[in-house]
C-alpha atoms as a PDB file:
ATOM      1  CA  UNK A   1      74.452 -30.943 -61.883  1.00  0.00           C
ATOM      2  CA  UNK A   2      70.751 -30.803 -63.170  1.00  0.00           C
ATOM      3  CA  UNK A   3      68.376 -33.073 -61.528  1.00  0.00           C
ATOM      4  CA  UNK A   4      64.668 -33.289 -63.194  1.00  0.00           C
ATOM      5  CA  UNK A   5      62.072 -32.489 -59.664  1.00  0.00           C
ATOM      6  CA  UNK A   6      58.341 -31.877 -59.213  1.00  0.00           C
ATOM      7  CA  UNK A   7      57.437 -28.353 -58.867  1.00  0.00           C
ATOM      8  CA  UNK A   8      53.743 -27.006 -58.102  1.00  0.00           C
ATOM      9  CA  UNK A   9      52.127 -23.998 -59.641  1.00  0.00           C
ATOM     10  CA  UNK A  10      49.531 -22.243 -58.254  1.00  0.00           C
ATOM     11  CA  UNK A  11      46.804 -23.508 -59.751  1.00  0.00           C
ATOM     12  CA  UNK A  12      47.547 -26.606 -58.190  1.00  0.00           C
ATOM     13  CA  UNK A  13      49.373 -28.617 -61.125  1.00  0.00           C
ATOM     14  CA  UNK A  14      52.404 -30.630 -60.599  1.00  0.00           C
ATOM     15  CA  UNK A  15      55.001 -30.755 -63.298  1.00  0.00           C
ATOM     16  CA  UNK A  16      58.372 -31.992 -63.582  1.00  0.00           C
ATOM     17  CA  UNK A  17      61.192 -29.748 -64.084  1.00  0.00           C
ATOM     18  CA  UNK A  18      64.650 -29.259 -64.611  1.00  0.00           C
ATOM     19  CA  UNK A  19      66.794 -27.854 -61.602  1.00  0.00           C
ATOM     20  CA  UNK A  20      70.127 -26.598 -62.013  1.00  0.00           C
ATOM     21  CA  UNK A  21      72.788 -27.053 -58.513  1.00  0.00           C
ATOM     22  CA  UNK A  22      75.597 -25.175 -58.808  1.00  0.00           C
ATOM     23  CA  UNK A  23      78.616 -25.847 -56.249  1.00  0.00           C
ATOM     24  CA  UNK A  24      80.597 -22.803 -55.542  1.00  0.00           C
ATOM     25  CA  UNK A  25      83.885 -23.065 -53.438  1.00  0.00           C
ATOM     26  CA  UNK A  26      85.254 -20.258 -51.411  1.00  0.00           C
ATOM     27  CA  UNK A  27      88.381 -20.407 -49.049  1.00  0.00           C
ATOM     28  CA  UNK A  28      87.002 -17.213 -46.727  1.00  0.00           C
ATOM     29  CA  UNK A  29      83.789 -19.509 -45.561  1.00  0.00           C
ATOM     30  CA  UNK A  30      85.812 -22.632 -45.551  1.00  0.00           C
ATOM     31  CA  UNK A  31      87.498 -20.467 -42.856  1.00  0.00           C
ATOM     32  CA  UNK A  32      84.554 -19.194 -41.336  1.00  0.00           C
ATOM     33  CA  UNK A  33      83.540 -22.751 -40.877  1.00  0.00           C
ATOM     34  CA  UNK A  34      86.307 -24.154 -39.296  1.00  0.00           C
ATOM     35  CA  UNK A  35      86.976 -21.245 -36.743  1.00  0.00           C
ATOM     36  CA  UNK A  36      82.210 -22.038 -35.645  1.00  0.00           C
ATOM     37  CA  UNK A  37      83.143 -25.384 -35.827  1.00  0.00           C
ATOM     38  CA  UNK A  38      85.735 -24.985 -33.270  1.00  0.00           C
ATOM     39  CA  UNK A  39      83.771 -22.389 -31.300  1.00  0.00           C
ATOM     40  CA  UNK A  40      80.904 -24.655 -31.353  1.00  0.00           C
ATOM     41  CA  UNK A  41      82.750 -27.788 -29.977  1.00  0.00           C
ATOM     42  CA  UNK A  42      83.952 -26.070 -27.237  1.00  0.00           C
ATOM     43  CA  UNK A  43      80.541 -24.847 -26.103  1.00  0.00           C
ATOM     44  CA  UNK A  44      79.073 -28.301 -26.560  1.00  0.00           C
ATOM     45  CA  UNK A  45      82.052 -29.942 -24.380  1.00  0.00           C
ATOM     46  CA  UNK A  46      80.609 -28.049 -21.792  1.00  0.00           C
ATOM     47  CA  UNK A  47      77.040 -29.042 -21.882  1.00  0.00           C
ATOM     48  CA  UNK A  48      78.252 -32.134 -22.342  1.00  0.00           C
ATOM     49  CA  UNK A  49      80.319 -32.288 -19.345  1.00  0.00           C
ATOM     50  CA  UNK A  50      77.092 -31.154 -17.333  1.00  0.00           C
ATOM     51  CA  UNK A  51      74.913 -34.034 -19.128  1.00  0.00           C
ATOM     52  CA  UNK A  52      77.642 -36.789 -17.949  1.00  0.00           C
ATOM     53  CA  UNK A  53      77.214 -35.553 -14.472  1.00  0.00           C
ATOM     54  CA  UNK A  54      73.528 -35.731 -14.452  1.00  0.00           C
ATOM     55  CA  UNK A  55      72.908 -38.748 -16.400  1.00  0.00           C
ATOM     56  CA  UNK A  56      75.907 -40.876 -13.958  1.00  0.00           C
ATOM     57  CA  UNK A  57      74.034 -39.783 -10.904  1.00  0.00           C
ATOM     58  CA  UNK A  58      70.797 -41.620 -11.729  1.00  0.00           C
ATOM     59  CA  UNK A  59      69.969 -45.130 -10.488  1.00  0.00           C
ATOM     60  CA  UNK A  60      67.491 -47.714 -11.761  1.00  0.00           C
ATOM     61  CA  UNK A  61      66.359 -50.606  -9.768  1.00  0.00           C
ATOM     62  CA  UNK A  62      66.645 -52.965 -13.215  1.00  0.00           C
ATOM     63  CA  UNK A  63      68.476 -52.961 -16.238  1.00  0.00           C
ATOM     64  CA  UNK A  64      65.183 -52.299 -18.311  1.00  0.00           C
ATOM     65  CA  UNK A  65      64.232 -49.214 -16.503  1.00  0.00           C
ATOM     66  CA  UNK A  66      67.853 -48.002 -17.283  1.00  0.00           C
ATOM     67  CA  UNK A  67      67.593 -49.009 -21.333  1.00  0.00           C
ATOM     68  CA  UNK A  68      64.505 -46.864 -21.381  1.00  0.00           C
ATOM     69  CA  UNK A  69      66.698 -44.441 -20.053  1.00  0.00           C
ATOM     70  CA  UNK A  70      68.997 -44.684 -22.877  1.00  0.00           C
ATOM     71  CA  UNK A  71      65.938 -44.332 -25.229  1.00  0.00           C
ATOM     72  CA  UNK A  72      65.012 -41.479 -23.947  1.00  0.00           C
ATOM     73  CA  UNK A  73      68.397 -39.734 -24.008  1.00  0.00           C
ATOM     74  CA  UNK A  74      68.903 -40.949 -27.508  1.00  0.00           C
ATOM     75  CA  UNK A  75      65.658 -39.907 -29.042  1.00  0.00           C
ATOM     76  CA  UNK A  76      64.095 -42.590 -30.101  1.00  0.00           C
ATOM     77  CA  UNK A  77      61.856 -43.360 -26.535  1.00  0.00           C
ATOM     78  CA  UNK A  78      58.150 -44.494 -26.644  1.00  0.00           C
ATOM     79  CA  UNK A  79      55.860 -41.693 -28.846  1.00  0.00           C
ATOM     80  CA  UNK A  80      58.672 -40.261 -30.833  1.00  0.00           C
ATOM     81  CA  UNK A  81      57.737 -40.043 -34.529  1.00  0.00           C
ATOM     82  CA  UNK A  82      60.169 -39.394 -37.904  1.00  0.00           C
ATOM     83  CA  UNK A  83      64.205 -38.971 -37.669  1.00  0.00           C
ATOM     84  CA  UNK A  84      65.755 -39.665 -34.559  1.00  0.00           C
ATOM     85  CA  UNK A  85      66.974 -36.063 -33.598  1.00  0.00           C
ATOM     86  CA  UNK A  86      70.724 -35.501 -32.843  1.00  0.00           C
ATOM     87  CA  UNK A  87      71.269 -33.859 -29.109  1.00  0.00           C
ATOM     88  CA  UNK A  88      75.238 -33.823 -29.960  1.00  0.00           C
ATOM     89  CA  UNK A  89      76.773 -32.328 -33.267  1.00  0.00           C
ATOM     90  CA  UNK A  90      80.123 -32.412 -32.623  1.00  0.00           C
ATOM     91  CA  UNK A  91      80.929 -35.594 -29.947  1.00  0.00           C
ATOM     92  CA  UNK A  92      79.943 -38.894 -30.811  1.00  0.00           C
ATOM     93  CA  UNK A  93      78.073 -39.898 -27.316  1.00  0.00           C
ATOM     94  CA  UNK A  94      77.595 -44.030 -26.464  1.00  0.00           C
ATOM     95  CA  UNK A  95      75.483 -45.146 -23.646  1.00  0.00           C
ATOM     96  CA  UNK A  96      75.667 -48.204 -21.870  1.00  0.00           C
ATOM     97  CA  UNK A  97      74.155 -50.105 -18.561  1.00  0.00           C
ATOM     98  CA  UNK A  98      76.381 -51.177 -15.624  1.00  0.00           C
ATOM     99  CA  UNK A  99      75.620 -52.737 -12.542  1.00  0.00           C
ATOM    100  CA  UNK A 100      76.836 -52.172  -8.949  1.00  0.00           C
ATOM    101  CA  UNK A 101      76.400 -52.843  -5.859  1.00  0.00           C
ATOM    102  CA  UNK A 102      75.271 -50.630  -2.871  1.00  0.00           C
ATOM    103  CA  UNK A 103      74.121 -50.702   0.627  1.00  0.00           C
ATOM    104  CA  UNK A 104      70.104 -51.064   0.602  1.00  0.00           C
ATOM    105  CA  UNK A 105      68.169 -48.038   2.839  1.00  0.00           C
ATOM    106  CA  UNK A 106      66.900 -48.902   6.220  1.00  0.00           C
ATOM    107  CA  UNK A 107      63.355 -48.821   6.736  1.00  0.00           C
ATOM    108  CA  UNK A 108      63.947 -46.652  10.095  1.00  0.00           C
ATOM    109  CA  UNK A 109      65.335 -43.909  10.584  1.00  0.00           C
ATOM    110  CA  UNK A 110      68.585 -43.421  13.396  1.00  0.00           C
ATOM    111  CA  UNK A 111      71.871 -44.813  13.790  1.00  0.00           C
ATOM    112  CA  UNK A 112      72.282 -48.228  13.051  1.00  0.00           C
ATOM    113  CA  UNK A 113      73.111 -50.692  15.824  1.00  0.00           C
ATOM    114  CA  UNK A 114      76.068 -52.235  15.925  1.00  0.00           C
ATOM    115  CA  UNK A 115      74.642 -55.917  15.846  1.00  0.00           C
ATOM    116  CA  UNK A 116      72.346 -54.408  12.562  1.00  0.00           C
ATOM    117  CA  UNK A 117      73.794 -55.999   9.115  1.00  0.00           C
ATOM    118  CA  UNK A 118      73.731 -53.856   5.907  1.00  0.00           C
ATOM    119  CA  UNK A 119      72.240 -55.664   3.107  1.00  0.00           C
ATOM    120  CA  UNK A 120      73.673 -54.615  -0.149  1.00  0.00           C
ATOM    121  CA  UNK A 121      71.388 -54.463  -3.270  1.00  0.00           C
ATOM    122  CA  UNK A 122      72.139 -54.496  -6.846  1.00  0.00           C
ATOM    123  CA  UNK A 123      71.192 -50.970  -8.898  1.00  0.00           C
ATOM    124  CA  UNK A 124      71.703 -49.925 -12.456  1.00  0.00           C
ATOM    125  CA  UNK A 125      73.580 -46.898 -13.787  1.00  0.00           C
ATOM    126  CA  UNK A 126      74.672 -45.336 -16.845  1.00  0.00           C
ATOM    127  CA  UNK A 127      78.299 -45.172 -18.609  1.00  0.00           C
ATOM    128  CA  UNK A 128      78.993 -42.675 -21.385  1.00  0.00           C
ATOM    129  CA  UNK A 129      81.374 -42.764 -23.349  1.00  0.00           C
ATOM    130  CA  UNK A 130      82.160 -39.604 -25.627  1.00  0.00           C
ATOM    131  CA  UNK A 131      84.642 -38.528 -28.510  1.00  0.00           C
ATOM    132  CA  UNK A 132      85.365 -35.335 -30.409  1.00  0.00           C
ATOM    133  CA  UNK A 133      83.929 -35.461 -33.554  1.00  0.00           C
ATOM    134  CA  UNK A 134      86.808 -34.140 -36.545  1.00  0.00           C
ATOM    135  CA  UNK A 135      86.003 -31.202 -38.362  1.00  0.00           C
ATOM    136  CA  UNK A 136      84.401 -32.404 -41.569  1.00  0.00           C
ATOM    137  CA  UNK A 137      87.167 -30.177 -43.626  1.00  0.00           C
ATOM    138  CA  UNK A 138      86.059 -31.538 -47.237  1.00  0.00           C
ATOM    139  CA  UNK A 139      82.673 -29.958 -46.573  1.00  0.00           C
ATOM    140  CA  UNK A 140      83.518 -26.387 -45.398  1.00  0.00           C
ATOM    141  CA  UNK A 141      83.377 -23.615 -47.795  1.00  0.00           C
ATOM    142  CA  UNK A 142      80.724 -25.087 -50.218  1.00  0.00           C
ATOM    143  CA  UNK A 143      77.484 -23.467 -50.951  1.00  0.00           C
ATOM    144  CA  UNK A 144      75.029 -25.067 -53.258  1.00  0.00           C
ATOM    145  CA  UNK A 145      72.631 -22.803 -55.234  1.00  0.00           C
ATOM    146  CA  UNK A 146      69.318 -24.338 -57.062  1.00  0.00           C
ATOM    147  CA  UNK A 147      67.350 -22.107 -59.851  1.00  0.00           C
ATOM    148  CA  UNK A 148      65.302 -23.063 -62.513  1.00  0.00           C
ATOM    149  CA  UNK A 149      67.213 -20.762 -65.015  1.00  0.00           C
ATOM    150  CA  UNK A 150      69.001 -22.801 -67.655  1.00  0.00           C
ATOM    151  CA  UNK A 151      72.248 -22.855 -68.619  1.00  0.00           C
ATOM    152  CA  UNK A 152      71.759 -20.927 -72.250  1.00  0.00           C
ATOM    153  CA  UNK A 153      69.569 -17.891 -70.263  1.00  0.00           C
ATOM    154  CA  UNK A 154      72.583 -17.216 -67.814  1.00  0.00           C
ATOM    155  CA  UNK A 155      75.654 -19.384 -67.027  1.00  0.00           C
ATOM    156  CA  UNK A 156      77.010 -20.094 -63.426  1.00  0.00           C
ATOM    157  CA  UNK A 157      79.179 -17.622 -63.341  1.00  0.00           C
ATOM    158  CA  UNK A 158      76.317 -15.616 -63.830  1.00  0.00           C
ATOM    159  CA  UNK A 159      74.241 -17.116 -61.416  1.00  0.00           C
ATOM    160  CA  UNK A 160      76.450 -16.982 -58.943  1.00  0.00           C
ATOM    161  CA  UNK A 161      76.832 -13.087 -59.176  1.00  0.00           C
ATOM    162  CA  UNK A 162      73.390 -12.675 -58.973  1.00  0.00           C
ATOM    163  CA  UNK A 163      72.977 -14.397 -55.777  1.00  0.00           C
ATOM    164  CA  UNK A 164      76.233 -12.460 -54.619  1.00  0.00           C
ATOM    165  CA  UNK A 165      74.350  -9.025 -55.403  1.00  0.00           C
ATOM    166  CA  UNK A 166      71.140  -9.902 -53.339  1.00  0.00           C
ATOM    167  CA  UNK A 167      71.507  -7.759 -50.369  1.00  0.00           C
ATOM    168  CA  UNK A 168      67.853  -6.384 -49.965  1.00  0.00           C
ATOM    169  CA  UNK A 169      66.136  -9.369 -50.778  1.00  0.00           C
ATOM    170  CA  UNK A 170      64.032 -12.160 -48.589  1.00  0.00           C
ATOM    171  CA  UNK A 171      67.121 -14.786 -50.089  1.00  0.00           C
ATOM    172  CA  UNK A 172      70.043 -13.328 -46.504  1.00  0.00           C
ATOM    173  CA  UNK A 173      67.334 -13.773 -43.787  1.00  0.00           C
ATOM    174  CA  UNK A 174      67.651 -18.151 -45.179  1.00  0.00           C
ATOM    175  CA  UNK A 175      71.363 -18.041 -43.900  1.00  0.00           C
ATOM    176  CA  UNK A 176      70.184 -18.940 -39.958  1.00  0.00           C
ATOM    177  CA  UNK A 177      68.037 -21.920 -41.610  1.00  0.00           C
ATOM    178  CA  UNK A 178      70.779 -23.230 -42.779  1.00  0.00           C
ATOM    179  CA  UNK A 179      72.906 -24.383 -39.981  1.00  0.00           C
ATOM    180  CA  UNK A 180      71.031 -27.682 -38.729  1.00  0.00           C
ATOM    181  CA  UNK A 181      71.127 -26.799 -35.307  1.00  0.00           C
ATOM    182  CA  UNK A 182      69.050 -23.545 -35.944  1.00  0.00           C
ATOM    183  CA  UNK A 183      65.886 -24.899 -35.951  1.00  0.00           C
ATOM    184  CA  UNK A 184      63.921 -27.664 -33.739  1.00  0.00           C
ATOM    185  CA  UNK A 185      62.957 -30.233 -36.775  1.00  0.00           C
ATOM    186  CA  UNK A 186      59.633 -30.303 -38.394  1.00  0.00           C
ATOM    187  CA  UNK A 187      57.846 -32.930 -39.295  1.00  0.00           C
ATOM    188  CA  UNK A 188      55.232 -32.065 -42.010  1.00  0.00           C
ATOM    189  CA  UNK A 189      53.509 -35.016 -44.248  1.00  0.00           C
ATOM    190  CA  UNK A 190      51.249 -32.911 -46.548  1.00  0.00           C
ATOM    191  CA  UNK A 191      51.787 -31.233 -49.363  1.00  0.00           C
ATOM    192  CA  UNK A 192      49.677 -28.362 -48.380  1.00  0.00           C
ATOM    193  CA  UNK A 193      51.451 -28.299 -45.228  1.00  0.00           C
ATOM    194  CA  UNK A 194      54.677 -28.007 -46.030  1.00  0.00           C
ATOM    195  CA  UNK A 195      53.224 -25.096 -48.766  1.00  0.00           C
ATOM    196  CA  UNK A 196      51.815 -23.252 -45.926  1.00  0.00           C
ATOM    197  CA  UNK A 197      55.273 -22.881 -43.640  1.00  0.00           C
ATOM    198  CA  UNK A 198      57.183 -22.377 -47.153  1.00  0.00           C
ATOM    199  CA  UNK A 199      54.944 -19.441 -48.038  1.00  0.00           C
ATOM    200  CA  UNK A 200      54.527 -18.210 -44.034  1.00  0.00           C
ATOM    201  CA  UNK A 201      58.465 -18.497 -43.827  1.00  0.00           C
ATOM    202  CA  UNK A 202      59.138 -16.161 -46.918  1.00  0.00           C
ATOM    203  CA  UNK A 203      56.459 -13.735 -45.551  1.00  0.00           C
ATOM    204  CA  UNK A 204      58.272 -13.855 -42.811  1.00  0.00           C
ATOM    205  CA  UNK A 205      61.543 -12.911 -43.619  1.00  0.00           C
ATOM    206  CA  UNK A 206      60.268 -10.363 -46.048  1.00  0.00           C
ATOM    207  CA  UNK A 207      58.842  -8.277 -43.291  1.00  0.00           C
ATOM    208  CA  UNK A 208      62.082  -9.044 -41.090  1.00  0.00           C
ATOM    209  CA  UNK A 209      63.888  -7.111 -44.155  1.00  0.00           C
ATOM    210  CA  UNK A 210      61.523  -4.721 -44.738  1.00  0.00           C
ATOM    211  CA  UNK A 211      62.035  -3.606 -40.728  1.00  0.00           C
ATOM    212  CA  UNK A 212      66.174  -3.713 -41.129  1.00  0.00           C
ATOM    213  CA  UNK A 213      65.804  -1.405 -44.857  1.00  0.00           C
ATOM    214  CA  UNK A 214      63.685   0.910 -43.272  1.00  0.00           C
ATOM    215  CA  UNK A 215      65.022   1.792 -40.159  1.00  0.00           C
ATOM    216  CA  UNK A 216      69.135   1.782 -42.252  1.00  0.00           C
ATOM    217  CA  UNK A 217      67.449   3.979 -45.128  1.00  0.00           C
ATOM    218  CA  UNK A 218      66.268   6.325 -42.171  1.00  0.00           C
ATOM    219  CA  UNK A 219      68.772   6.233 -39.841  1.00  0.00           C
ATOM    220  CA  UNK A 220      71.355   7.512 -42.847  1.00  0.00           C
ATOM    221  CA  UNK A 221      68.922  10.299 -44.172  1.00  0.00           C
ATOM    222  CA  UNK A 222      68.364  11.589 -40.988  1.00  0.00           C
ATOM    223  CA  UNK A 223      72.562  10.985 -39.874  1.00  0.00           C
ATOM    224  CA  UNK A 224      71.480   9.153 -36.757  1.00  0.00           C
ATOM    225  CA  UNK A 225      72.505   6.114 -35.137  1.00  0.00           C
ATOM    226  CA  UNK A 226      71.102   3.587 -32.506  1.00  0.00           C
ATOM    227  CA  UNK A 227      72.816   1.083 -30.304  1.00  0.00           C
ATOM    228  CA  UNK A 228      74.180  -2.031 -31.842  1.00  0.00           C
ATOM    229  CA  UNK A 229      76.118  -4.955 -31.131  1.00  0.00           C
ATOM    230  CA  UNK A 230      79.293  -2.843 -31.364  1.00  0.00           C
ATOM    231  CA  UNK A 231      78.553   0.661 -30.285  1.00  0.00           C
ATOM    232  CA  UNK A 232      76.234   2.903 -32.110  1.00  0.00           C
ATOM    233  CA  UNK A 233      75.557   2.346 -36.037  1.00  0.00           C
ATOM    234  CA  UNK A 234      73.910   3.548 -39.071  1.00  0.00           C
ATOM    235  CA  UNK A 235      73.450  -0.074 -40.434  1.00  0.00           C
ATOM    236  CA  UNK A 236      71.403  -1.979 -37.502  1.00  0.00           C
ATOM    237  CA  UNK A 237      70.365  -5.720 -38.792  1.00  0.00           C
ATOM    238  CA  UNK A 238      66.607  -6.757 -37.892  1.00  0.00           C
ATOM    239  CA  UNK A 239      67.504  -8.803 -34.842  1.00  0.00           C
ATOM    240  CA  UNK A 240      69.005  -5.578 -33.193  1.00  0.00           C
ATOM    241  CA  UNK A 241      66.542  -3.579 -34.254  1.00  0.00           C
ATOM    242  CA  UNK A 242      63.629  -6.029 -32.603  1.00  0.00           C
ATOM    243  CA  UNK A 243      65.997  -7.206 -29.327  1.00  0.00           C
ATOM    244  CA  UNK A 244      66.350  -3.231 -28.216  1.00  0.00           C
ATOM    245  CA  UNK A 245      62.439  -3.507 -27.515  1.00  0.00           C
ATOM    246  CA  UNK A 246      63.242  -6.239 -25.217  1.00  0.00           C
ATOM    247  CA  UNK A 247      64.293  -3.553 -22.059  1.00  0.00           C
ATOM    248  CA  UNK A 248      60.539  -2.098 -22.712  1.00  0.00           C
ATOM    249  CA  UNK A 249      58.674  -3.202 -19.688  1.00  0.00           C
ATOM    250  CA  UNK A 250      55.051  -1.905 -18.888  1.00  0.00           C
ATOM    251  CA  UNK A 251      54.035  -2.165 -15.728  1.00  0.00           C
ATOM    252  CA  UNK A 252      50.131  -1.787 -14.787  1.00  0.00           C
ATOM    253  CA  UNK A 253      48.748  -1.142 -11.086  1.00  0.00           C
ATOM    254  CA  UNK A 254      45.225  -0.813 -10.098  1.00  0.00           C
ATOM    255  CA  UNK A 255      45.639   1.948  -7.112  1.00  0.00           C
ATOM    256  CA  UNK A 256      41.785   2.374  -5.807  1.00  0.00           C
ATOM    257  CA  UNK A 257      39.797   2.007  -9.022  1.00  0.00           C
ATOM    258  CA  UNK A 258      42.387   4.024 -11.327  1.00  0.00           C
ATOM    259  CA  UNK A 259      44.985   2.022 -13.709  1.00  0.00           C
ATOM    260  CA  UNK A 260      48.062   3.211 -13.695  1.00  0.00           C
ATOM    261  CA  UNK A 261      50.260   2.226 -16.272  1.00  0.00           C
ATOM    262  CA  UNK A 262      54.216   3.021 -15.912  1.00  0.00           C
ATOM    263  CA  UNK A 263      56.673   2.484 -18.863  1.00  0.00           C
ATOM    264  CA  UNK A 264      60.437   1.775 -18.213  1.00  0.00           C
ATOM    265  CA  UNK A 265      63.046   1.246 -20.843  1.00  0.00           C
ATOM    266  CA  UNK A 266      61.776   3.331 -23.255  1.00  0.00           C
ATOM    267  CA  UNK A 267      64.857   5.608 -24.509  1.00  0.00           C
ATOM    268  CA  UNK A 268      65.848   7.820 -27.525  1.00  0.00           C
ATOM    269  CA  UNK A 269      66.722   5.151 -29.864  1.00  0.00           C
ATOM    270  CA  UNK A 270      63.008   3.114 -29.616  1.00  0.00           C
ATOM    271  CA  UNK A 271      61.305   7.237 -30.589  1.00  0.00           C
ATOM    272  CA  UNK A 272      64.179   6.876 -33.831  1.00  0.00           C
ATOM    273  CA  UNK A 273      62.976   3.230 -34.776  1.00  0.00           C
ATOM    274  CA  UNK A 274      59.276   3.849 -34.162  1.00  0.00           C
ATOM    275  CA  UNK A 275      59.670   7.226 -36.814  1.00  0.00           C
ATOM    276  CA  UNK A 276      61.962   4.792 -39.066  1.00  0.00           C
ATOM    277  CA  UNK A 277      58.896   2.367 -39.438  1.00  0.00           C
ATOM    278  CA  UNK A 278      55.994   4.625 -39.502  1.00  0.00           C
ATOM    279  CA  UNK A 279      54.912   3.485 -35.538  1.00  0.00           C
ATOM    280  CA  UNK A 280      52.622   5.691 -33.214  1.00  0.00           C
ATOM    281  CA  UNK A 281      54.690   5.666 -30.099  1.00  0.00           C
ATOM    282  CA  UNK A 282      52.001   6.372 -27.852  1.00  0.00           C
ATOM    283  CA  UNK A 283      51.219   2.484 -27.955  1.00  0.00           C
ATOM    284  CA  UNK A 284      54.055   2.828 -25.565  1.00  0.00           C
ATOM    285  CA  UNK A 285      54.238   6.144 -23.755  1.00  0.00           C
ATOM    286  CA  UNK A 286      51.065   6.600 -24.412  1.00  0.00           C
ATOM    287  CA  UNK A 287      50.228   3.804 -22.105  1.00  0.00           C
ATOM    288  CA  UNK A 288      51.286   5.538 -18.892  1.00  0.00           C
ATOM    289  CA  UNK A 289      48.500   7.921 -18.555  1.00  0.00           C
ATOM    290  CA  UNK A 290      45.633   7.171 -15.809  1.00  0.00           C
ATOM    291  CA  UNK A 291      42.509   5.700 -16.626  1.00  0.00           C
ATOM    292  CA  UNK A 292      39.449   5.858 -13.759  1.00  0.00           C
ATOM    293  CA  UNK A 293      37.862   2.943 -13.502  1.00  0.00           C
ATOM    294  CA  UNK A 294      34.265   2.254 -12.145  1.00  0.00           C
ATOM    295  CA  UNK A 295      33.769   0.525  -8.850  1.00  0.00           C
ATOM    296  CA  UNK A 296      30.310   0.958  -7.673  1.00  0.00           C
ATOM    297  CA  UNK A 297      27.975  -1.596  -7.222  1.00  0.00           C
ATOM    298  CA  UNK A 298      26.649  -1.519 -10.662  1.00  0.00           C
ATOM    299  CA  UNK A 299      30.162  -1.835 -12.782  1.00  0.00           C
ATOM    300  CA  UNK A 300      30.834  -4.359 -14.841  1.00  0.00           C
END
């Protein structure tokens, strides 16, 4: 399918374009697909169970209070700007407003007497009703790519192995962006706008690759490994890479005028990574050494 689109240079000039979309079908993600959709409806049925229970113990004191409720639970409540968001991707969630009747509090406190009538009152609460989305089968195991490249330069056969062969590129870190629930929407209305988180995005995820060819190219020089999300390996991706930081703690106390600085977490594997990426470790263990500080009448 070619489509003709505006495209903008960097001088700032806006022509239009062709743009080639080529649909490729493969029956290993259509599996892959199915078996997260699954996975993923499960976990939802859970929150989901927890959401009933919250939103059915609420009462309102009138039915408009409780279809501001609704508003609010359905994303479209007072202040909310753009496309309604979706809280629920794979149940189809309805609200609606029932009333009921229930004994009104007493204004003291105690036992009641047994001459004392309970007046009822009349309170608002909230029914949901939910259903399991179906697995949108005619959809799994497509993947639409987009290039400029025309048909007579390379065919789509052609393009397709090129995007196949990009393994040290910015073009793998995109796959998380992809799944609509991997992001919280943004809503950008300028051009420039949208340029800037396009071009802060790609820098992005060119540094995240950078870190993950490094540290591989290193780790299999040197015939080390580090701890991954399997036991130890040679071929770490980015995310483990930057999450193994996360047990480095530094903890600073001020013991009579001297800072005292105390590392924990640090172990074999961070020295490996920090040598892998050209890093002065001493930002870390350098940090537990004493430092005197003044505290005389005169300091600062």
């Amino acid at each position: 399918m070619i489509r003709e689109v505006e495209v903008e240079y960097e001088d700032g000039r806006i022509e239009f374009t062709l743009v080639r979309f080529v649909a490729v079908y493969s029956s290993q993600l259509a599996q892959h697909h199915e078996e997260a959709y699954g996975k993923g409806q499960v976990r939802e049925a859970e929150t989901l169970a927890e959401h009933i229970a919250q939103v059915q113990r609420r009462r309102f004191a009138c039915e408009a209070d409780a279809q501001v409720a609704i508003a609010e639970y359905e994303g479209r409540g007072q202040g909310k700007r753009g496309r309604r968001t979706c809280r629920w991707r794979y149940h189809e969630v309805a609200y609606s407003v029932e009333a009921q009747w229930q004994p009104k509090p007493r204004a003291q406190r105690g036992r009641p007497r047994k001459s004392e009538t309970v007046e009822p009152e009349q309170v608002y609460r909230l029914c949901l009703q939910t259903k399991a989305l179906p697995p949108p089968m005619s959809t799994f195991g497509w993947l639409v790519l987009a290039t400029t490249v025309s048909e007579n330069t390379y065919n789509d056969a052609e393009i397709v192995g090129a995007y196949r062969d990009q393994t040290t590129t910015v073009e793998p870190g995109f796959r998380w962006l992809k799944n609509p629930a991997a992001i919280t929407p943004v809503w950008l209305e300028k051009r420039e706008r949208i340029a800037a988180l396009a071009m802060l995005t790609v820098v992005g995820l060119l540094v995240y690759s950078l870190i993950q060819r490094q540290v591989r190219q290193y780790l299999q020089q040197h015939q080390r490994t580090i701890p991954g999300n399997k036991g130890d390996t040679t071929r770490p991706t980015a995310a483990v890479v930057l999450e193994s930081f996360v047990s480095v703690i530094q903890v600073s106390l001020d013991l009579d005028g001297v800072e005292v600085c105390q590392v924990h977490g640090w172990q074999a594997h961070h020295d490996l990574i920090c040598e892998a990426l050209g890093l002065d470790e001493s930002w870390y263990t350098g940090a537990a050494t004493p430092k005197n500080h003044p505290t005389g009448p005169g300091s600062p």
